[in-house]
Protein backbone atom coordinates (compact mmCIF):
# COMPACT_ATOMS: atom_id res chain seq x y z
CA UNK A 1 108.87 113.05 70.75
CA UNK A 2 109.23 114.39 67.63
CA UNK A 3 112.15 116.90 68.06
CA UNK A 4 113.64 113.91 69.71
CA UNK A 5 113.12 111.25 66.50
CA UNK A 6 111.23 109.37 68.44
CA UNK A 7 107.87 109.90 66.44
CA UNK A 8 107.61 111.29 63.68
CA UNK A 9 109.71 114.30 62.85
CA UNK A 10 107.14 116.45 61.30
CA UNK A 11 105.67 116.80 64.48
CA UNK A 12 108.03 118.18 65.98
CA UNK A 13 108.51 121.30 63.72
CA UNK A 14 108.16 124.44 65.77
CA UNK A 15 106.53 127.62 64.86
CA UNK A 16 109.15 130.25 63.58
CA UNK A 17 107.22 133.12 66.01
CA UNK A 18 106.00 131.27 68.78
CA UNK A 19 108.50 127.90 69.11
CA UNK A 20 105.65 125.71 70.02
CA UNK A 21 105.28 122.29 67.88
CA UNK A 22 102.42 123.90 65.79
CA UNK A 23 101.82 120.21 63.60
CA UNK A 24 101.41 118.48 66.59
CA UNK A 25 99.13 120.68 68.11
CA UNK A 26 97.08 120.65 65.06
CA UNK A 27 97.19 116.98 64.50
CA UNK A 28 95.93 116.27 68.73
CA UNK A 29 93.32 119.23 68.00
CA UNK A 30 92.29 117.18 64.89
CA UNK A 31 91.83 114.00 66.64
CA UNK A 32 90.29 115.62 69.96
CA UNK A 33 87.52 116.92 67.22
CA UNK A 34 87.01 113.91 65.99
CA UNK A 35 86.55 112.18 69.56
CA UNK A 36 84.02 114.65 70.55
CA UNK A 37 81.86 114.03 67.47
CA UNK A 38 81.29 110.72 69.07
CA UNK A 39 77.83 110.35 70.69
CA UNK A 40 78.97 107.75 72.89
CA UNK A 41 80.38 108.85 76.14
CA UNK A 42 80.69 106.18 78.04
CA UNK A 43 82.88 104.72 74.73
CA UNK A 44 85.23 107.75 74.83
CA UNK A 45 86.13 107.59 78.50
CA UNK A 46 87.11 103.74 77.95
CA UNK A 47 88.99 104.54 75.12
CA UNK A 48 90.67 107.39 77.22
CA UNK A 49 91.18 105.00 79.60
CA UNK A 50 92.74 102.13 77.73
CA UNK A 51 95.30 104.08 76.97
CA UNK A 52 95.91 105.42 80.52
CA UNK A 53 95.62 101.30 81.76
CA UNK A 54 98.43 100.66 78.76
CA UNK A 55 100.38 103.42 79.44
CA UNK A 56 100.76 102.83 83.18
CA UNK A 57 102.11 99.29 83.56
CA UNK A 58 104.64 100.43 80.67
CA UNK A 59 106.03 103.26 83.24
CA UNK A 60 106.26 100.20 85.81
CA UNK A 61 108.03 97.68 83.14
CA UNK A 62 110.64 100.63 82.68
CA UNK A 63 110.87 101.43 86.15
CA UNK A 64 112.13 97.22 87.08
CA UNK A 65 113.99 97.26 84.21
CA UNK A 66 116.04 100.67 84.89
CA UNK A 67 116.69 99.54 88.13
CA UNK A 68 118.55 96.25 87.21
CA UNK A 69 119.97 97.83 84.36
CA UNK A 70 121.38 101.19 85.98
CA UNK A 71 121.33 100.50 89.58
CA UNK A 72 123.86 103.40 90.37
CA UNK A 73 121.66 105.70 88.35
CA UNK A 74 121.10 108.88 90.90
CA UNK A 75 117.40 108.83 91.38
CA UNK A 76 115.41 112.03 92.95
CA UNK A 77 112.59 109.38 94.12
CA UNK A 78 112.56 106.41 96.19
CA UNK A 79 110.26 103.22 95.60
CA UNK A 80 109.29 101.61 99.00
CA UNK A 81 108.78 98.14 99.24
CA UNK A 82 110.55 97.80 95.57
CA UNK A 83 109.83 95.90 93.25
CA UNK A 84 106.57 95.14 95.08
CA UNK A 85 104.75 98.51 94.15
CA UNK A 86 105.43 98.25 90.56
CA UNK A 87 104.26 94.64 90.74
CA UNK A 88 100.97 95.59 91.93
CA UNK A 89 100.67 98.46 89.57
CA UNK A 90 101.55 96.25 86.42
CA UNK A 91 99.04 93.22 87.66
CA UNK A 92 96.17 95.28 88.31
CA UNK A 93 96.54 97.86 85.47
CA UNK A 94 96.43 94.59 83.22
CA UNK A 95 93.94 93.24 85.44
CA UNK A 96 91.28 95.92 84.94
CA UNK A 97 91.34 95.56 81.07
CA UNK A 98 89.27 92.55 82.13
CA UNK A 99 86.08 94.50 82.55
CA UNK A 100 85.96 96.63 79.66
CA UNK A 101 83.75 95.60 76.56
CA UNK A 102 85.25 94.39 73.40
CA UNK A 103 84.64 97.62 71.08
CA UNK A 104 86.69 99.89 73.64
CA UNK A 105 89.41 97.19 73.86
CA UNK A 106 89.54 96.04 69.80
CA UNK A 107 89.57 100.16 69.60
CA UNK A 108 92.54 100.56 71.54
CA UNK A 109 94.28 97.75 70.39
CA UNK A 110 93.72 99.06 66.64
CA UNK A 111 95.05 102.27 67.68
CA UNK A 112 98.02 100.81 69.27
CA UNK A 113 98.80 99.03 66.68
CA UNK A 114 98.24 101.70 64.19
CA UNK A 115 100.85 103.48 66.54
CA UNK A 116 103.61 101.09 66.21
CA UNK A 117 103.53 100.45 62.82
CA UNK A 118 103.97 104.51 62.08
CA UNK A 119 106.57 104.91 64.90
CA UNK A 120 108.17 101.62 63.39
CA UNK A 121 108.53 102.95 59.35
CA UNK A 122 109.30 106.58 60.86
């Protein structure tokens, strides 16, 4: 994302020997550190989570929308029953936020946010 100025660019640097994004690396290794330091387990897989239940109903939204935007786009997959599938996937990703507790959630949402506002000023 970074080579691609979608993030920030930094992050994207490669290594001069081994061409692999070396500041990113560092930066995830940092913050999987950081994660693990936390006693709570059952905190860390609904934070991991959140971001996977987030995450998914995005990949739907862009799925309907690339569809009615490009429809003779060549695509190497088909959807069955489209747009019912990502529907379902967008209703019941959002739907299980429902059940988590409200320190995973306001966690998530805090890191979201803190996301967007440094991919915004990038």
């Amino acid at each position: 994302m970074g080579q691609n100025g979608h993030f920030l660019k930094h992050l994207g640097s490669l290594h001069e020997r081994h061409e692999t994004p070396w500041v990113a690396i560092a930066c995830s290794f940092t913050l999987i550190i950081l994660f693990s330091s936390i006693d709570d387990l059952e905190f860390i897989i609904y934070s991991i989570t959140f971001g996977f239940l987030t995450g998914f109903p995005l990949v739907n939204v862009a799925l309907i929308k690339l569809r009615h935007s490009q429809p003779s786009m060549k695509r190497p997959f088909k959807t069955p029953l489209y747009p019912l599938p990502p529907i379902i996937g967008i209703v019941t990703s959002i739907g299980l936020l429902a059940f988590f507790d409200a320190e995973s959630l306001t966690f998530g949402i805090v890191w979201g946010l803190i996301g967007s506002v440094v991919y915004s000023i990038q």
